[in-house]
N, C-alpha and C. Protein backbone atom coordinates (compact mmCIF):
# COMPACT_ATOMS: atom_id res chain seq x y z
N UNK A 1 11.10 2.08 9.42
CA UNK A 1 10.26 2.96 8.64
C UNK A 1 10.28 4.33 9.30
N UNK A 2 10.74 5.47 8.64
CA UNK A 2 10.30 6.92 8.74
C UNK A 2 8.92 6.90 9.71
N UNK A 3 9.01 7.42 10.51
CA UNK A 3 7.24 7.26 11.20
C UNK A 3 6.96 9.09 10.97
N UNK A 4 7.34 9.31 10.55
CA UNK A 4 6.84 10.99 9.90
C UNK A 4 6.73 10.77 8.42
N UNK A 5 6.77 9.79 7.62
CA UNK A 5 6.29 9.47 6.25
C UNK A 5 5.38 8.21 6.31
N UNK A 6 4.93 7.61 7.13
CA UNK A 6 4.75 6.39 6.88
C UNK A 6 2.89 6.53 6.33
N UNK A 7 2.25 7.39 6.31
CA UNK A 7 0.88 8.06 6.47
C UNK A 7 1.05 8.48 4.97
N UNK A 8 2.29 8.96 4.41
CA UNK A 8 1.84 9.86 3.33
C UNK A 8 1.70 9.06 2.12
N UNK A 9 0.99 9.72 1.21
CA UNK A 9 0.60 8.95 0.00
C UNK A 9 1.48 9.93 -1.39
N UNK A 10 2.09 9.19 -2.26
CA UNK A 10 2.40 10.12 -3.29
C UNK A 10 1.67 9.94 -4.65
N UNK A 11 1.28 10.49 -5.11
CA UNK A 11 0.91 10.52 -6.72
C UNK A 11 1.96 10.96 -7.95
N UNK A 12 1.35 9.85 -8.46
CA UNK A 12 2.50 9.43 -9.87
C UNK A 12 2.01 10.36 -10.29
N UNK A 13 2.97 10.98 -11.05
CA UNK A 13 3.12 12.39 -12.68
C UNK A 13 2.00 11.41 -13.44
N UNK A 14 1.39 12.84 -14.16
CA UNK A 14 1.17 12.38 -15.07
C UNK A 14 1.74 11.22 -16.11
N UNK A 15 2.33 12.12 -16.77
CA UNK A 15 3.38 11.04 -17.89
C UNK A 15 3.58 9.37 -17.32
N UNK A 16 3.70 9.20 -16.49
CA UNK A 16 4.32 7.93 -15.99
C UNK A 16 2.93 7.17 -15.92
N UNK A 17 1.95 7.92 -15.45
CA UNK A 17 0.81 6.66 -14.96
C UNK A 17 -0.22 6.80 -16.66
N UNK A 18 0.38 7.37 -17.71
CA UNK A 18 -0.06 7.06 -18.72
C UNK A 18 0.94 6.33 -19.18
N UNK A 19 1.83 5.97 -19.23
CA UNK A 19 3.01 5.04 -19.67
C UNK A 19 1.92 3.54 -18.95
N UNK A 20 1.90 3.42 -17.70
CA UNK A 20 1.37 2.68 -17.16
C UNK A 20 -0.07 1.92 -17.36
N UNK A 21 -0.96 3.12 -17.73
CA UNK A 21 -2.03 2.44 -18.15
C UNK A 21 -2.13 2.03 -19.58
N UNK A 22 -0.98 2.63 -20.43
CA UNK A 22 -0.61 1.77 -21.90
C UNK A 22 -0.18 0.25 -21.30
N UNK A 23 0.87 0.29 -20.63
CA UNK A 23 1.09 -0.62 -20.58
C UNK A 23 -0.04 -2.18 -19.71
N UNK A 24 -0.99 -1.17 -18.94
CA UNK A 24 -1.83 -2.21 -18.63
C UNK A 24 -2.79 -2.79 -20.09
N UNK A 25 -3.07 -2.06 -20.60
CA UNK A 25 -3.75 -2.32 -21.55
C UNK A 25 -3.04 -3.08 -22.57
N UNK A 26 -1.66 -2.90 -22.73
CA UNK A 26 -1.25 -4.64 -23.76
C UNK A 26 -1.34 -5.83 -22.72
N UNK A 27 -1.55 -6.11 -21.49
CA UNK A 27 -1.36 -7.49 -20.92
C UNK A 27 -2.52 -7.88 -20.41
N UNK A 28 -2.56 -9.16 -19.99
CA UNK A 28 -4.17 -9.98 -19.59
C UNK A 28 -3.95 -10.03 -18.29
N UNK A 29 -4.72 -10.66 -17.46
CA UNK A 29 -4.59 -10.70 -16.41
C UNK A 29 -3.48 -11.69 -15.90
N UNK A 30 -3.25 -12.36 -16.55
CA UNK A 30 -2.48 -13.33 -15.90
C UNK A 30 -0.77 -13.64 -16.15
N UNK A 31 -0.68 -12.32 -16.42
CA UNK A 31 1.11 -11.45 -16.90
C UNK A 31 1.74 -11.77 -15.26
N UNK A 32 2.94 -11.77 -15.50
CA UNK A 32 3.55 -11.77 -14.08
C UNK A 32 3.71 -10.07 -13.75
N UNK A 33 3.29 -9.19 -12.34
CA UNK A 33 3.13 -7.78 -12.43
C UNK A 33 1.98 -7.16 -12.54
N UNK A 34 0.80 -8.39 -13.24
CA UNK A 34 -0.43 -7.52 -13.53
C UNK A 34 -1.08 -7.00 -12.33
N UNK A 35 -1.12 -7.55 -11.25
CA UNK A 35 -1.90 -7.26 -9.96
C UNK A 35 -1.42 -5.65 -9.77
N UNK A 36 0.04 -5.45 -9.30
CA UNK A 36 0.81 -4.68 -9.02
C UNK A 36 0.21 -3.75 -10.11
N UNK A 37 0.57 -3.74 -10.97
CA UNK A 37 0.33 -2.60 -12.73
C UNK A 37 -1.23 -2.24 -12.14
N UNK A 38 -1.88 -2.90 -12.16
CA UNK A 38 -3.42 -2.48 -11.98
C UNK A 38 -3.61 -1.52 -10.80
N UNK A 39 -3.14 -2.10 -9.37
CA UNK A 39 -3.08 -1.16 -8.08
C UNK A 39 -2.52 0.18 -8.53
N UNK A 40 -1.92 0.02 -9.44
CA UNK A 40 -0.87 1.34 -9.59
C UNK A 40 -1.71 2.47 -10.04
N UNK A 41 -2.25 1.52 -11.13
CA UNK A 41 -3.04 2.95 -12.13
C UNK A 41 -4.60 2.83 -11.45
N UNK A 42 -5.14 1.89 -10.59
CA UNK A 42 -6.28 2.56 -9.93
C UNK A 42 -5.93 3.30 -8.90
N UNK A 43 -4.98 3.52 -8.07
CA UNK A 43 -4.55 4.15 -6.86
C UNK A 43 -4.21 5.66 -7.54
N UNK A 44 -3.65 5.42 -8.72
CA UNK A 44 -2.90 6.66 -9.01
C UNK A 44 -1.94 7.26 -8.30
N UNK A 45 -1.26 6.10 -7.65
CA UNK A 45 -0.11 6.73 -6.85
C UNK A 45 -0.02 5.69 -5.60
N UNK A 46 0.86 5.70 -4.66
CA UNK A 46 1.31 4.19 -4.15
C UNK A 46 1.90 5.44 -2.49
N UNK A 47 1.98 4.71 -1.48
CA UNK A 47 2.05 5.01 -0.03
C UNK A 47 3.13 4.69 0.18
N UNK A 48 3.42 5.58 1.37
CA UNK A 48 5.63 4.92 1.70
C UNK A 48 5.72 3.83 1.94
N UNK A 49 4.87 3.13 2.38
CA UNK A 49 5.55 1.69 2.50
C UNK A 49 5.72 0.87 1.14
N UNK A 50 4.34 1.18 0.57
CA UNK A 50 4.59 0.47 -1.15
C UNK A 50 5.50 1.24 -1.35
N UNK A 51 6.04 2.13 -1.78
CA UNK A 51 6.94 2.69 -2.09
C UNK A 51 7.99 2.13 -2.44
N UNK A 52 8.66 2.08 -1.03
CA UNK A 52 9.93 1.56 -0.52
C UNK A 52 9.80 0.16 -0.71
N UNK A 53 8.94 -0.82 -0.37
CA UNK A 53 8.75 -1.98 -1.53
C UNK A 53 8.81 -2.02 -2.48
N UNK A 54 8.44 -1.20 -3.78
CA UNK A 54 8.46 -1.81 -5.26
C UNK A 54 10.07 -1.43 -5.15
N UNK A 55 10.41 0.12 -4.94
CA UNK A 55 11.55 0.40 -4.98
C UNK A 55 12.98 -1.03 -4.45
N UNK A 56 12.55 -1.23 -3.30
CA UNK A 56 13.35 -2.48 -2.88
C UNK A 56 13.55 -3.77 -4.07
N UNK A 57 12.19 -4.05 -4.34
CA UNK A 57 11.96 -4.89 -5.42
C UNK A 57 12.40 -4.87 -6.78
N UNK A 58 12.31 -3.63 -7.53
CA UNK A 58 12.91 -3.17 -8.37
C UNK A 58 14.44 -3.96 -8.41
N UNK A 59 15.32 -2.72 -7.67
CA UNK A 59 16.26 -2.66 -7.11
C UNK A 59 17.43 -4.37 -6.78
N UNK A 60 16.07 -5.22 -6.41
CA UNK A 60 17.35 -6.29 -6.11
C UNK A 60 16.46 -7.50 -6.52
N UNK A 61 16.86 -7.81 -7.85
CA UNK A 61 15.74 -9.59 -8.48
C UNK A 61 14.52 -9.33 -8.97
N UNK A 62 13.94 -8.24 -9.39
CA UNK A 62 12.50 -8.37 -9.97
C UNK A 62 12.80 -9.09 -11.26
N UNK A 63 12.11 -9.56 -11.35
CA UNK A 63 12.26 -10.20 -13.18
C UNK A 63 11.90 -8.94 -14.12
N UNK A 64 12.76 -9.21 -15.46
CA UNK A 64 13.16 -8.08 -16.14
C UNK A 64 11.40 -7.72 -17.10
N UNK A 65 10.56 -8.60 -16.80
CA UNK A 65 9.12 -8.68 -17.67
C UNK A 65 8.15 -7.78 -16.70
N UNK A 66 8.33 -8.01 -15.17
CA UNK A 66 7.83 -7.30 -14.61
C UNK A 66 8.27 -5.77 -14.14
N UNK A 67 9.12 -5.87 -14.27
CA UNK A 67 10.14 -4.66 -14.32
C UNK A 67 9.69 -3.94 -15.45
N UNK A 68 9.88 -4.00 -16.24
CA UNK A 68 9.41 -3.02 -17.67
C UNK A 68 7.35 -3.44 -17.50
N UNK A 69 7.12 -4.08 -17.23
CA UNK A 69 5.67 -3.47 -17.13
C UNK A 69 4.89 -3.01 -16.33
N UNK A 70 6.12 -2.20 -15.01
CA UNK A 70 5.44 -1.66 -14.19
C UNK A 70 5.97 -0.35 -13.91
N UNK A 71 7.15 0.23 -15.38
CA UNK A 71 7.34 1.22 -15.92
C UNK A 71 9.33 1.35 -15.74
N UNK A 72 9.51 0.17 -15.41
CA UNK A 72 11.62 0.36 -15.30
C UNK A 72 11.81 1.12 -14.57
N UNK A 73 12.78 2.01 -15.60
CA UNK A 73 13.44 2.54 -14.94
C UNK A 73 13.06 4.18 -14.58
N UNK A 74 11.90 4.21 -15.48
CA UNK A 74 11.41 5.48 -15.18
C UNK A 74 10.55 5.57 -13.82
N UNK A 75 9.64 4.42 -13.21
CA UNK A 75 9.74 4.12 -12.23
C UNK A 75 10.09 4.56 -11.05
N UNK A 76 11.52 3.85 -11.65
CA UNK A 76 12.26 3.62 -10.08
C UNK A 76 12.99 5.14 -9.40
N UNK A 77 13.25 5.76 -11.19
CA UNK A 77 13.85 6.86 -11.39
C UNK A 77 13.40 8.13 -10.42
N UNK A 78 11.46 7.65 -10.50
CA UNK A 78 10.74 8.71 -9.78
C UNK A 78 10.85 8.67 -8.30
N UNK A 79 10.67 6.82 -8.03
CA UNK A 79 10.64 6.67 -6.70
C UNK A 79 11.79 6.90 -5.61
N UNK A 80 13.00 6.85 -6.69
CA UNK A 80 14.27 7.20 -6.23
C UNK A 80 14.14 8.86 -5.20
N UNK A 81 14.03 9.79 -6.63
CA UNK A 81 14.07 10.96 -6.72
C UNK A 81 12.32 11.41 -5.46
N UNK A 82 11.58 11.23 -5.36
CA UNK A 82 10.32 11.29 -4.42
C UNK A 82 10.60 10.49 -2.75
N UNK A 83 11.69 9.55 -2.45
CA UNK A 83 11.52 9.24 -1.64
C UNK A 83 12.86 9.73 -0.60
N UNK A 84 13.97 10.28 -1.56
CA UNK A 84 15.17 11.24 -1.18
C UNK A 84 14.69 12.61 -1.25
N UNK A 85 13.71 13.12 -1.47
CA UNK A 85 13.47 14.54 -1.44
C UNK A 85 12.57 14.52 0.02
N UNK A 86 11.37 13.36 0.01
CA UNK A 86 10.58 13.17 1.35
C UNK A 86 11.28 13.14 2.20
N UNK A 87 12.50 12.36 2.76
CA UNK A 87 13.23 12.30 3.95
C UNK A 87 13.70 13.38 3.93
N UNK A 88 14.63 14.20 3.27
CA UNK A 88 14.89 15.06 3.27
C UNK A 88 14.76 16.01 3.96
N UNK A 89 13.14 16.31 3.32
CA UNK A 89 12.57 17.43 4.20
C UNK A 89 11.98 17.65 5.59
N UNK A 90 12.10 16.09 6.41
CA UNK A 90 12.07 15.76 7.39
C UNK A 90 13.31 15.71 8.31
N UNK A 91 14.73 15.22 7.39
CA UNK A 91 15.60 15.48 8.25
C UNK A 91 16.13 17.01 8.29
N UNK A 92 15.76 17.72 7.13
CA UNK A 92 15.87 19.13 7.64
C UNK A 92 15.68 19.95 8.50
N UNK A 93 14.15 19.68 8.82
CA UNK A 93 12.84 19.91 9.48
C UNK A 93 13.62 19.32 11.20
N UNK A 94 13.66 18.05 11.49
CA UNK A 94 14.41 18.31 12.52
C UNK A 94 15.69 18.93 12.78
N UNK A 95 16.74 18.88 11.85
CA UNK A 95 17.85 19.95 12.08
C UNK A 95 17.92 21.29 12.58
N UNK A 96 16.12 22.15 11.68
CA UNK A 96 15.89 23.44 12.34
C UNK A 96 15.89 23.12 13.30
N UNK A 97 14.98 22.32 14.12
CA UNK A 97 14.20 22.43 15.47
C UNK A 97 16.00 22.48 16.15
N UNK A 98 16.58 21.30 16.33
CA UNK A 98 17.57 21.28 17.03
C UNK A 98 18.56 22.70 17.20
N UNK A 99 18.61 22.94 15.78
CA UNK A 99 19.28 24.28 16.03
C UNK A 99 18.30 25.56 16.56
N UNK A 100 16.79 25.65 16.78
CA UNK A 100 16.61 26.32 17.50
C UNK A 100 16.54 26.06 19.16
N UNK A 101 17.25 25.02 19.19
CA UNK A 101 17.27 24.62 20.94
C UNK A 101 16.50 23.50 21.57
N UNK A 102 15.80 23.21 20.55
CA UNK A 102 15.32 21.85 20.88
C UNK A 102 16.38 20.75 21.42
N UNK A 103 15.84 20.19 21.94
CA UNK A 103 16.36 18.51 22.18
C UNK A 103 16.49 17.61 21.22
N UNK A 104 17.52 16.62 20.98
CA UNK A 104 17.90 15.65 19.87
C UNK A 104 16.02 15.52 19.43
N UNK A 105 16.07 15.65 17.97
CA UNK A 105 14.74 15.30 17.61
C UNK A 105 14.48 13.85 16.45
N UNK A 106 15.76 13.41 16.63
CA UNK A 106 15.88 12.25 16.15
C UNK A 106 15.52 11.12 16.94
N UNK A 107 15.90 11.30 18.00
CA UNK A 107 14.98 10.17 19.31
C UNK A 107 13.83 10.29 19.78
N UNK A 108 13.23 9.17 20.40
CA UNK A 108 12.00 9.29 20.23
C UNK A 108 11.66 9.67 22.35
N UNK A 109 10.97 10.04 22.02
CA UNK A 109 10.70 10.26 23.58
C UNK A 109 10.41 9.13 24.80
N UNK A 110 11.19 9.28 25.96
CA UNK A 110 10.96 7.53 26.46
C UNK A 110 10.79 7.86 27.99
N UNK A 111 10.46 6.94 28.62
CA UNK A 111 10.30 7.38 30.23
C UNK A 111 11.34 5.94 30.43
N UNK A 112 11.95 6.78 31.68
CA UNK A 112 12.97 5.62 32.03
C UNK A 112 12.20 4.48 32.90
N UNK A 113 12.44 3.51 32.63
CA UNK A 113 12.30 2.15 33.81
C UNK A 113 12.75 2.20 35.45
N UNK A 114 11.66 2.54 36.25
CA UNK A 114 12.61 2.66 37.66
C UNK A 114 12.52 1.47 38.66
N UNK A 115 11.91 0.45 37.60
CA UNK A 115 11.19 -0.58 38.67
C UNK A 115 13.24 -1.30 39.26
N UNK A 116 12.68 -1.98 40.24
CA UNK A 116 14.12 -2.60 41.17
C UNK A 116 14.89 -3.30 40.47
N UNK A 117 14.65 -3.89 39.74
CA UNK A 117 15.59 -4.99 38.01
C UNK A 117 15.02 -4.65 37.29
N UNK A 118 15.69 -3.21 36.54
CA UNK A 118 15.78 -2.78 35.50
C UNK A 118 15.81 -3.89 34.03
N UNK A 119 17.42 -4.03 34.18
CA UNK A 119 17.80 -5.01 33.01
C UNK A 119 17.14 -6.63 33.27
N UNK A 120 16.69 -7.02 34.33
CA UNK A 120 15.93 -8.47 34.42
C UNK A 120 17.08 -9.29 34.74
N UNK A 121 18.19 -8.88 35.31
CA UNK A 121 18.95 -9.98 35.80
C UNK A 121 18.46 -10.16 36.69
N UNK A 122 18.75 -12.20 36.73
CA UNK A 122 18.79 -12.91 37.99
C UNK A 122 20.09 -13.09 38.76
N UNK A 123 19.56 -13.28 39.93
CA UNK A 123 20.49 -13.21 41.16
C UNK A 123 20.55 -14.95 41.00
N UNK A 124 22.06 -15.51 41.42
CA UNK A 124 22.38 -16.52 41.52
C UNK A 124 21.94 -17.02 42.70
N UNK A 125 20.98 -18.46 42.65
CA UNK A 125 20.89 -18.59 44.03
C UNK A 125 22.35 -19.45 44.61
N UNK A 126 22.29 -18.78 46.03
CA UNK A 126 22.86 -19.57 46.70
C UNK A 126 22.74 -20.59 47.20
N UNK A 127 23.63 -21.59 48.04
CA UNK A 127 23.57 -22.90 48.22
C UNK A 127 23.18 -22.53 50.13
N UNK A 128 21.79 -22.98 50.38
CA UNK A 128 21.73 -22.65 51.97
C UNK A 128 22.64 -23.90 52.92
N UNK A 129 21.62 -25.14 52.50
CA UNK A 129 21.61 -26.24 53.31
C UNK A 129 22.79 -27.35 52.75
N UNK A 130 23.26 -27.97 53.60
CA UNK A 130 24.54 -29.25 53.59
C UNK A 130 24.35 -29.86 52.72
N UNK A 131 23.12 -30.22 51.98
CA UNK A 131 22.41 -30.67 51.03
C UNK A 131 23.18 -30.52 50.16
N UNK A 132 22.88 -29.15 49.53
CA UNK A 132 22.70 -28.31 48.26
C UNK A 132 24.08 -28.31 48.04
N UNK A 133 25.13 -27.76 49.45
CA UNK A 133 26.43 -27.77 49.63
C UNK A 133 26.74 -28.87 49.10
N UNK A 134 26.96 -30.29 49.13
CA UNK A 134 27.38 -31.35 48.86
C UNK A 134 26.96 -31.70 47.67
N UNK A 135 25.53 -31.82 47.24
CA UNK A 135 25.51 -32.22 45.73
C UNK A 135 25.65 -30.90 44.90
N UNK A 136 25.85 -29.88 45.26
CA UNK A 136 25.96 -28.65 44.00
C UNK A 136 24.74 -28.37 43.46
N UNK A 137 23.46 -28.41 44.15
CA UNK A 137 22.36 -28.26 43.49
C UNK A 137 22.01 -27.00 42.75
N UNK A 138 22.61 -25.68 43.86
CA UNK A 138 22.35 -24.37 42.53
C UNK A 138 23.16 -24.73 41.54
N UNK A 139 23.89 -24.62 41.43
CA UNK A 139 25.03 -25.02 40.10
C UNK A 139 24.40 -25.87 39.07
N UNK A 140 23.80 -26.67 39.48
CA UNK A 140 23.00 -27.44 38.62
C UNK A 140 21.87 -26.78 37.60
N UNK A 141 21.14 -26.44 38.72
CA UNK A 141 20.29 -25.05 38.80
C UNK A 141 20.37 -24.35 37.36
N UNK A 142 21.61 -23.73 37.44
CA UNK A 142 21.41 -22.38 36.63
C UNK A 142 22.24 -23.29 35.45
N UNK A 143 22.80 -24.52 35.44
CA UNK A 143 23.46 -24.58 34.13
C UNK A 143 22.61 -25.02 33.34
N UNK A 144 21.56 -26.03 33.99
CA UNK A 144 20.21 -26.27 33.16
C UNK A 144 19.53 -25.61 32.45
N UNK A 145 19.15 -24.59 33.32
CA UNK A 145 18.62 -22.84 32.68
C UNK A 145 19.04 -22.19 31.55
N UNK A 146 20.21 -22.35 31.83
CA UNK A 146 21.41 -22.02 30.63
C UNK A 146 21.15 -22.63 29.28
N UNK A 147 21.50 -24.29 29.84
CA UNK A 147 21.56 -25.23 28.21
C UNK A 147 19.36 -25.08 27.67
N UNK A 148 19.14 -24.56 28.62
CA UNK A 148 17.63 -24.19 28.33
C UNK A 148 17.75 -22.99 26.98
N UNK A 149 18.25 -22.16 27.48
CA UNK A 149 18.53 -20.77 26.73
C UNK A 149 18.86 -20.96 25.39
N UNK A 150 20.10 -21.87 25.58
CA UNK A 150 20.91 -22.17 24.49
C UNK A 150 20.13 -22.79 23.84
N UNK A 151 19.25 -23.57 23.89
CA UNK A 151 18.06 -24.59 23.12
C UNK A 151 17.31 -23.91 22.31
N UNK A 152 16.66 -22.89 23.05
CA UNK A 152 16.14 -21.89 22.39
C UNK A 152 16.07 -21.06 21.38
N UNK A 153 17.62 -20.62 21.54
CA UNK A 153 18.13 -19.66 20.86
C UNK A 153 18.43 -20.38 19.51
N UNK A 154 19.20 -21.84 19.40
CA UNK A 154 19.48 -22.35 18.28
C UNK A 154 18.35 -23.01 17.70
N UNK A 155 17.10 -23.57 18.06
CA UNK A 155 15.70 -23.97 17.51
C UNK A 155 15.15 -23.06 17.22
């Protein structure tokens, strides 16, 4: 998610959120969409994250009943066109900065890690005693650890 849009709220055009509240008004409550249709036209307008959800939704399997009663393609048309103009003006917005000498403003600001194991590798233990030497006990050790990992990762 954009974290310089994620706050903003947009409001539907006119035209569209009267398309919308026609269309709330032919269905009952229990339409597939009605929840959604209703948020729409009491909000009067939907936040980047809804946004980029209905848009997503739209976009890939909505059913074609809820799709047209939560305005198609005019819709999507807006959310298309409102959510490529928003980035936009954000990735512009950092382009100035950079070209006035700023620092990459696409990354986010970080303090480096200076502790002694950075990345969290372990050190292999070694084998001290005649013991360990003879039955292979680190070896054992870390392959256990291992098929541990591996357990993990595939459950």
């Amino acid at each position: 998610m954009n974290r310089d849009l994620k706050n903003d709220f947009y409001k539907l055009p006119d035209e569209l959120l009267e398309t919308l509240k026609k269309n709330l008004s032919r269905c009952n409550s229990k339409t597939n969409g009605y929840e959604r249709l209703s948020t729409l036209c009491k909000n009067r307008g939907v936040n980047y994250g809804q946004a980029k959800k209905i848009k997503h939704e739209m976009e890939n399997g909505m059913n074609s009943q809820s799709y047209e009663l939560i305005g198609g393609g005019e819709l999507l048309e807006w959310l298309n066109d409102k959510l490529t103009r928003e980035r936009k003006i954000v990735d512009n917005s950092k382009r100035r900065k950079m070209q006035a000498g700023l620092p990459n403003q696409f990354k986010k600001s970080h303090t480096k890690d200076k502790s002694k194991n950075p990345t969290k590798v372990r050190l292999v233990r070694t084998q001290k005693t005649s013991d360990e030497i003879i039955n292979n006990r680190a070896v054992y050790t870390e392959t256990s650890r291992i098929r541990d990992i591996i357990n993990k990762i595939i459950i």
